[in-house]
C-alpha atoms as a PDB file:
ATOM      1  CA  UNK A   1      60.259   8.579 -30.971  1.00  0.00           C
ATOM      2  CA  UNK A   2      59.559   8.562 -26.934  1.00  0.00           C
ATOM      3  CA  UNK A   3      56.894  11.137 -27.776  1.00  0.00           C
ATOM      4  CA  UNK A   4      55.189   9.029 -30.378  1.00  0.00           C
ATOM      5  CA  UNK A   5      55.279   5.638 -28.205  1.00  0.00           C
ATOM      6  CA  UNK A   6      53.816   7.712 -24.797  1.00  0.00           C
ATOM      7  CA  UNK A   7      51.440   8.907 -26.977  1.00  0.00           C
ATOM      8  CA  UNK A   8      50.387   5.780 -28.036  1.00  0.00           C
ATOM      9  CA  UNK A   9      50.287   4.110 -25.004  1.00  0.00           C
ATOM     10  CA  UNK A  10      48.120   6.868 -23.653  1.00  0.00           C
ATOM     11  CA  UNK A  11      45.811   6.362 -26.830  1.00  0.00           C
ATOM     12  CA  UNK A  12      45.919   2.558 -25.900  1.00  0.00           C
ATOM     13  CA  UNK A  13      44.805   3.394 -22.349  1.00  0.00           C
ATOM     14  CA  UNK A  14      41.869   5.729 -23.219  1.00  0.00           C
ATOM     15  CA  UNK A  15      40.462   3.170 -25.571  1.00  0.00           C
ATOM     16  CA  UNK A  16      40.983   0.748 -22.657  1.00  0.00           C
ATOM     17  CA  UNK A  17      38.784   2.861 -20.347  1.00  0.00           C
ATOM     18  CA  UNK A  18      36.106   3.749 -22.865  1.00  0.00           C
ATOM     19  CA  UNK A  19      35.595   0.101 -23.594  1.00  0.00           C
ATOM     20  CA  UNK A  20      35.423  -0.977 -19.644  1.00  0.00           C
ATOM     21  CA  UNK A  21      33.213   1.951 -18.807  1.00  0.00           C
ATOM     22  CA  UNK A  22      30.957   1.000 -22.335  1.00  0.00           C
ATOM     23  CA  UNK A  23      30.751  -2.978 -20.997  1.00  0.00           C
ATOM     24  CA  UNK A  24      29.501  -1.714 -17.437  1.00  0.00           C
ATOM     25  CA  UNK A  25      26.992   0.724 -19.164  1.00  0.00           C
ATOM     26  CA  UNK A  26      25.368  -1.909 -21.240  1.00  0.00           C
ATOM     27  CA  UNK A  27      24.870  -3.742 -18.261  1.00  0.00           C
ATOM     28  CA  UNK A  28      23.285  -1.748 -16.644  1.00  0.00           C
ATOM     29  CA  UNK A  29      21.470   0.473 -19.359  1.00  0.00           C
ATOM     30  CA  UNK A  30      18.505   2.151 -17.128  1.00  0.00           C
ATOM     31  CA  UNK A  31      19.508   5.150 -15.024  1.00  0.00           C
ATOM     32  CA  UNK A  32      16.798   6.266 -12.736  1.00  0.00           C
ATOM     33  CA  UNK A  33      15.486   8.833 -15.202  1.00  0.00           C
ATOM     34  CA  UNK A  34      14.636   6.445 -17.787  1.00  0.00           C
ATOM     35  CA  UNK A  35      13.022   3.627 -15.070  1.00  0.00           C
ATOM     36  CA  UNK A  36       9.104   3.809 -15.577  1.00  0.00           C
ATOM     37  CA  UNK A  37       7.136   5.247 -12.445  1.00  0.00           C
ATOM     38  CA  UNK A  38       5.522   2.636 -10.520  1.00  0.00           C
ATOM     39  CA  UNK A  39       2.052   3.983 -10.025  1.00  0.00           C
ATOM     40  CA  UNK A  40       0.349   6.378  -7.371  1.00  0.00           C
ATOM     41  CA  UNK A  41      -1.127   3.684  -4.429  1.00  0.00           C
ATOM     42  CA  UNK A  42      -4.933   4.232  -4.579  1.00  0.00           C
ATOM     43  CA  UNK A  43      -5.133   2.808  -1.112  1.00  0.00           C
ATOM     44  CA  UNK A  44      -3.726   4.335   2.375  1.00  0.00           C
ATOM     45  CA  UNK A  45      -0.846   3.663   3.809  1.00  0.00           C
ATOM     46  CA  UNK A  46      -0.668   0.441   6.357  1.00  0.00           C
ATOM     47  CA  UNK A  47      -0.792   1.724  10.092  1.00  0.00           C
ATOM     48  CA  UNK A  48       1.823   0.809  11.861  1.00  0.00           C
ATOM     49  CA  UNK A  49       2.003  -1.911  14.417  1.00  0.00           C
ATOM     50  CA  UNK A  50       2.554   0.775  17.337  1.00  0.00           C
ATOM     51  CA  UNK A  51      -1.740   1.104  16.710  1.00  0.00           C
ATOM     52  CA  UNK A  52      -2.332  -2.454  17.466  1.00  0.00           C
ATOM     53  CA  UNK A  53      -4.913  -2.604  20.661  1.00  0.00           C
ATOM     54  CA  UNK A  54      -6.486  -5.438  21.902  1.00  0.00           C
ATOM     55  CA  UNK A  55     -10.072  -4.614  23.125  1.00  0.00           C
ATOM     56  CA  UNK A  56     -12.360  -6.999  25.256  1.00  0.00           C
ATOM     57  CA  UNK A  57     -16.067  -7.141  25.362  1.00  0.00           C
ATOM     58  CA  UNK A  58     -18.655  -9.952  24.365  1.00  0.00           C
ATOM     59  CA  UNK A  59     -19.335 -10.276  20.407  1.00  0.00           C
ATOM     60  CA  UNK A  60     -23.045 -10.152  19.701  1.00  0.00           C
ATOM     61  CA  UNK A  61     -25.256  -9.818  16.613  1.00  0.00           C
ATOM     62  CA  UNK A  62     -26.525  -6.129  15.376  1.00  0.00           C
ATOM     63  CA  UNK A  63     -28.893  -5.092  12.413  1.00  0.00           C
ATOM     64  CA  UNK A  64     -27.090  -8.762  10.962  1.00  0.00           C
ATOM     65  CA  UNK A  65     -23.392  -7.499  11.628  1.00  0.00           C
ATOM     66  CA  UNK A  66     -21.094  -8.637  14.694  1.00  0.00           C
ATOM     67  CA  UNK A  67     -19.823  -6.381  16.857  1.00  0.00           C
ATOM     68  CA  UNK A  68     -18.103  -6.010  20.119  1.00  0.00           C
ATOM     69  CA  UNK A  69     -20.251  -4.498  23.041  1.00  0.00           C
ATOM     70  CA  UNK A  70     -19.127  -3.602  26.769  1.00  0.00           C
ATOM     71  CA  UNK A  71     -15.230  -2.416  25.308  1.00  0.00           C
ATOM     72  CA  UNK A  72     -16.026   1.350  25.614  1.00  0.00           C
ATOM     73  CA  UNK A  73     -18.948   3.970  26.463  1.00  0.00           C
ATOM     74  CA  UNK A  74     -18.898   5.064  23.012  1.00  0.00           C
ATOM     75  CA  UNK A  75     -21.087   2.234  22.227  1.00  0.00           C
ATOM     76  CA  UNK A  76     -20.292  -1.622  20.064  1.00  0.00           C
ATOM     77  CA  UNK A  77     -17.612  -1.247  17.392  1.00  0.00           C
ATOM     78  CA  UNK A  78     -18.134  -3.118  14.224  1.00  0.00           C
ATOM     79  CA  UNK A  79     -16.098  -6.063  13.320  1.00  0.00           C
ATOM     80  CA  UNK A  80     -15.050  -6.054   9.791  1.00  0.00           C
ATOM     81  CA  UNK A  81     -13.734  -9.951   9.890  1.00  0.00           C
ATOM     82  CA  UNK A  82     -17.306 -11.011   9.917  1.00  0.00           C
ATOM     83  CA  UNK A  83     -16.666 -14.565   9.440  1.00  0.00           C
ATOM     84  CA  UNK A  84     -14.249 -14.952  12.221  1.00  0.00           C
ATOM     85  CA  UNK A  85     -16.724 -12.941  14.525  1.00  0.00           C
ATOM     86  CA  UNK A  86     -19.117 -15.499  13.682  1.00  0.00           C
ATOM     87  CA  UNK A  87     -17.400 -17.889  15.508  1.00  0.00           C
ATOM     88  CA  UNK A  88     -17.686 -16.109  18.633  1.00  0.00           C
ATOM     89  CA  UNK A  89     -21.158 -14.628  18.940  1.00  0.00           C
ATOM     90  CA  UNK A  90     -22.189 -14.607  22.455  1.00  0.00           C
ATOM     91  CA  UNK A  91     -19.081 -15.642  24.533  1.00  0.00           C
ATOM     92  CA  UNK A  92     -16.567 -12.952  25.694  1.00  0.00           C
ATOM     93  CA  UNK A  93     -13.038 -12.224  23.874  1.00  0.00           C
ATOM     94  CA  UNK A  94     -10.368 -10.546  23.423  1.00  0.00           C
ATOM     95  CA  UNK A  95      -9.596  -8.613  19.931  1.00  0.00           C
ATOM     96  CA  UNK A  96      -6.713  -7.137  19.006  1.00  0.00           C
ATOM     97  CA  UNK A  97      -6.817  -4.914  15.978  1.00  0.00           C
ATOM     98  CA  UNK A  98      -6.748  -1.315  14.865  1.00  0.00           C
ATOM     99  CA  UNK A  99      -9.369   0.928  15.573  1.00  0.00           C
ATOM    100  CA  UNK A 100     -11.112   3.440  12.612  1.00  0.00           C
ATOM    101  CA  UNK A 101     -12.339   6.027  14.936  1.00  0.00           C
ATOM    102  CA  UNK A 102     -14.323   7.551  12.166  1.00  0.00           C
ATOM    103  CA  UNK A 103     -16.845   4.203  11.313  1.00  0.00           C
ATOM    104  CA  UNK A 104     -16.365   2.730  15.166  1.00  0.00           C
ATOM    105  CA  UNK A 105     -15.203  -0.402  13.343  1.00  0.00           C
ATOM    106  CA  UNK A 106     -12.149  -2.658  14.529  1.00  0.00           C
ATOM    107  CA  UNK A 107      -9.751  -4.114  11.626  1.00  0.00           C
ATOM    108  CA  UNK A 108      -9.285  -7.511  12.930  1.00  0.00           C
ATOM    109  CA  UNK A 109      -5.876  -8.969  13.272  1.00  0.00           C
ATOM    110  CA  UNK A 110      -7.236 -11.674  16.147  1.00  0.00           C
ATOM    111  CA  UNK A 111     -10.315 -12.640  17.885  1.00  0.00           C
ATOM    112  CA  UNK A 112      -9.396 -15.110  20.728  1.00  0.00           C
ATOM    113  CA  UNK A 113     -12.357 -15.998  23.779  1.00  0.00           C
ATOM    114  CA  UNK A 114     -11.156 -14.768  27.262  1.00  0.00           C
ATOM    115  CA  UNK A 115     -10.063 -16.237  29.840  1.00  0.00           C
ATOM    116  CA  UNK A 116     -13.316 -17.366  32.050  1.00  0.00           C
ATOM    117  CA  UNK A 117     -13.032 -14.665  35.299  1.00  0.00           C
END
């Protein structure tokens, strides 16, 4: 009789356990395998903010693009926030961006004039 009853009772707490761990399965239904792959990024990764630089030099107008002249012997880099450049042409500023060594163009995160000397 003490077998039947343990046996039971261990039935009892099986079917306890296979219902709890069923309820916390069917709320979370999705394991990893079956989430759908977000897709590839077509564009590259953001630089980090380590490769900020702020570069000064006067902003002047070239072949109808702005660019900054006098911040380095390799000659003007290109702007690519033409609008903001705008603002600027002709007076002498400070930009802070990151530099594409491969066009010579600055990704602007700033332009702000400098200080008179």
């Amino acid at each position: 009789m003490i077998r039947k009853d343990v046996a039971r009772f261990a039935v009892v707490v099986l079917a306890g356990i296979l219902l709890l761990a069923g309820v916390a399965l069917a709320q979370n239904p999705r394991t990893q395998q079956d989430r759908p792959q977000s897709p590839q990024m077509q564009t590259p990764p953001q630089e980090n903010n380590e490769d900020l630089r702020t570069y000064s030099g006067k902003i002047s107008s070239s072949s109808g693009k702005y660019v900054l002249e006098g911040a380095s012997p390799r000659g003007p880099y290109l702007l690519d926030d033409q609008k903001s450049a705008k603002k600027y042409e002709g007076k002498n500023v400070l930009v802070t961006g990151l530099l594409d060594r491969s066009s010579n163009t600055i990704h602007v995160q700033k332009i702000q004039e400098a200080a008179p000397a």
